[in-house]
C-alpha atoms as a PDB file:
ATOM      1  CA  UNK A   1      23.870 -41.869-215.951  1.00  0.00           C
ATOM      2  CA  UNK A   2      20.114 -42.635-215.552  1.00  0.00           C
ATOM      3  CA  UNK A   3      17.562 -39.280-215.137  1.00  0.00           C
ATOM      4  CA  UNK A   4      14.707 -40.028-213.527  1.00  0.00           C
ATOM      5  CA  UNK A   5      12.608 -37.644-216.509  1.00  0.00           C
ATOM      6  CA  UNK A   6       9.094 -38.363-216.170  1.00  0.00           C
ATOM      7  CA  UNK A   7       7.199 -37.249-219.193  1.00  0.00           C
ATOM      8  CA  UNK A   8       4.097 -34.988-219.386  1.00  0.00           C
ATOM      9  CA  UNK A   9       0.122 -36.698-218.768  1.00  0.00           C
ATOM     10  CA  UNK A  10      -1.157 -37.067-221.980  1.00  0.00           C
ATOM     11  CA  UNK A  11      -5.195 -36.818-222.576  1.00  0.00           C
ATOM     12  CA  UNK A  12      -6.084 -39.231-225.414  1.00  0.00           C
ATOM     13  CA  UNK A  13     -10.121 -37.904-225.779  1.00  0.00           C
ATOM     14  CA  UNK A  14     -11.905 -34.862-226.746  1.00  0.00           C
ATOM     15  CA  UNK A  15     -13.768 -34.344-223.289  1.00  0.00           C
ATOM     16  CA  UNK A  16     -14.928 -30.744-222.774  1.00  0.00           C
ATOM     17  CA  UNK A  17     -15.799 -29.971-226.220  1.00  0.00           C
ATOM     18  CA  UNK A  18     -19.152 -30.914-226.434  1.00  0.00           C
ATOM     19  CA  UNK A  19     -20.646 -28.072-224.139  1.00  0.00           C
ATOM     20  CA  UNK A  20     -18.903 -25.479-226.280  1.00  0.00           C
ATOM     21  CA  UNK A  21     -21.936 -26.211-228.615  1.00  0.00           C
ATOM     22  CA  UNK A  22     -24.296 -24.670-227.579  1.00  0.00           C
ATOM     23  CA  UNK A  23     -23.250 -20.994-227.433  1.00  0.00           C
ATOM     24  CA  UNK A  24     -22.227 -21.000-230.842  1.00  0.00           C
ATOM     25  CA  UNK A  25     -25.672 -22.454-231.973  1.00  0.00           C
ATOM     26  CA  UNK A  26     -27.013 -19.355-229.812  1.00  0.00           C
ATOM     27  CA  UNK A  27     -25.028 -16.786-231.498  1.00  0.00           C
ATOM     28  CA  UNK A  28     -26.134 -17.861-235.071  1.00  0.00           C
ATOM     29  CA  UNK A  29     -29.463 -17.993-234.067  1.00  0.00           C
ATOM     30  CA  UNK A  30     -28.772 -14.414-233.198  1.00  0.00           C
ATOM     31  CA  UNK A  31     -26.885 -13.325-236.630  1.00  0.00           C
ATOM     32  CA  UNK A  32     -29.755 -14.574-238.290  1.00  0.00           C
ATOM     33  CA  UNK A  33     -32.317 -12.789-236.658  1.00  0.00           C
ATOM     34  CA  UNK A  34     -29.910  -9.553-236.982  1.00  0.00           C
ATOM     35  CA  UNK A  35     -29.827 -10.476-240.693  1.00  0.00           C
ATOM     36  CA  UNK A  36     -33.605 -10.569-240.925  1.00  0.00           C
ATOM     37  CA  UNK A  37     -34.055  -7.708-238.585  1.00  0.00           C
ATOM     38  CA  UNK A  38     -31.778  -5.716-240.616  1.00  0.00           C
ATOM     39  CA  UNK A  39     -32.887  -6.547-244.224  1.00  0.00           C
ATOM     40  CA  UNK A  40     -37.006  -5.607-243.248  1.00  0.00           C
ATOM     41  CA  UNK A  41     -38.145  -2.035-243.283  1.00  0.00           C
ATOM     42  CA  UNK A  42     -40.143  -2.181-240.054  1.00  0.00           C
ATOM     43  CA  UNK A  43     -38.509  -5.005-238.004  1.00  0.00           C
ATOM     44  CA  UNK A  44     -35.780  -2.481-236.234  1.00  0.00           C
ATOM     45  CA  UNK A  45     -36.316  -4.072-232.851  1.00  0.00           C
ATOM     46  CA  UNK A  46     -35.573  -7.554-234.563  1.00  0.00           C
ATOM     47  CA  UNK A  47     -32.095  -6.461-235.509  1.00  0.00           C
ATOM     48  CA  UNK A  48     -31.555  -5.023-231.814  1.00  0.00           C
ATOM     49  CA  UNK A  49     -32.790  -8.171-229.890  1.00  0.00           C
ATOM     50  CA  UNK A  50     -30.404 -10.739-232.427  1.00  0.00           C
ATOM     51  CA  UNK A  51     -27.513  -8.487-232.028  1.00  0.00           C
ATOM     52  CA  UNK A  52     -28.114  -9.191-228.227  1.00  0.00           C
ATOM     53  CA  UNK A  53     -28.536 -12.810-228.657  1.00  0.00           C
ATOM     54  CA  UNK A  54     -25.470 -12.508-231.128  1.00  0.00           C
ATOM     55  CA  UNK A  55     -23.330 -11.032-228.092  1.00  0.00           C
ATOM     56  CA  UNK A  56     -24.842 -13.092-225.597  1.00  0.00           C
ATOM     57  CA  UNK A  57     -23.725 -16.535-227.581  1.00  0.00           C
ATOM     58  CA  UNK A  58     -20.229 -14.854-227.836  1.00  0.00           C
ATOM     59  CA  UNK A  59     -19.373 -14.295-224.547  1.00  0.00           C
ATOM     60  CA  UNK A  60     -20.988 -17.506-223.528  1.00  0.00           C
ATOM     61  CA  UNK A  61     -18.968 -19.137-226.140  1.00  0.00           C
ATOM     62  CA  UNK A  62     -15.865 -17.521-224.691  1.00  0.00           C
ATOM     63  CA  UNK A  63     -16.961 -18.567-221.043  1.00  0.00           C
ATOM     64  CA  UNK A  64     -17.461 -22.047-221.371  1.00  0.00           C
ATOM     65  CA  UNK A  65     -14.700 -22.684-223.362  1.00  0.00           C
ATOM     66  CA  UNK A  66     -12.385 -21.194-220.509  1.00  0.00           C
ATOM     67  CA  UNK A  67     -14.315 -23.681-217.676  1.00  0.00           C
ATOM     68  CA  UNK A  68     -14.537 -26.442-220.017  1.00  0.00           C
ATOM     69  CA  UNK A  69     -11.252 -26.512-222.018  1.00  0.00           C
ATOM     70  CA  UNK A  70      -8.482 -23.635-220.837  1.00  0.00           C
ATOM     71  CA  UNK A  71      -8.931 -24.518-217.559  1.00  0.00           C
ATOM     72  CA  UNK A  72      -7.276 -28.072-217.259  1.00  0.00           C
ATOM     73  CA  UNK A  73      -5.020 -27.109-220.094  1.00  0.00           C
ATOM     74  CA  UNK A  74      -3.262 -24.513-218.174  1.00  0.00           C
ATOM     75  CA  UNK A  75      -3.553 -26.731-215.169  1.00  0.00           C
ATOM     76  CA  UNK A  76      -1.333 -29.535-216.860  1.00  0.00           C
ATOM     77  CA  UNK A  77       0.962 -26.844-218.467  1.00  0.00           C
ATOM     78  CA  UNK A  78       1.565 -25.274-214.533  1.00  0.00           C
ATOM     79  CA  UNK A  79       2.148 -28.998-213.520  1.00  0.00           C
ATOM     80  CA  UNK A  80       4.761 -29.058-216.058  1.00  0.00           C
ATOM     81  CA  UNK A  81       6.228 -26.315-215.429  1.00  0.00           C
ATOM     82  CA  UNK A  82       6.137 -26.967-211.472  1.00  0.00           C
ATOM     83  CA  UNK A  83       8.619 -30.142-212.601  1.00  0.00           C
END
């Protein structure tokens, strides 16, 4: 007996990874200026405004990641699954 099994779509590149960059580059931008911030005696407000970059590059990290990567991963996985 002959199945007719048709195997999963393969992607054979690394699309969608690039624009995850940028938000990490953003976040340690903001660690450092935390770090500086933190380390001077009169540079509180330093410290507050990297911690906000620092959380800012995080979520954005997170984000992108989802609408660049997750998204047609779990789209191929349902497709599978849908077989």
């Amino acid at each position: 007996m002959t199945r007719n099994v048709q195997r999963p779509r393969l992607r054979k590149g690394e699309d969608g990874h690039g624009p995850t960059l940028a938000s990490p580059l953003i976040a340690a931008v903001g660690a450092i200026l935390l770090g500086i911030g933190a380390a001077s005696d009169d540079m509180g407000w330093l410290a507050v405004a990297g911690g906000i970059v620092l959380a800012v590059g995080l979520i954005a990290l997170m984000v992108i990641n989802h609408g660049t990567v997750e998204k047609g991963m779990y789209g191929r996985l349902d497709e599978i699954e849908k077989k």
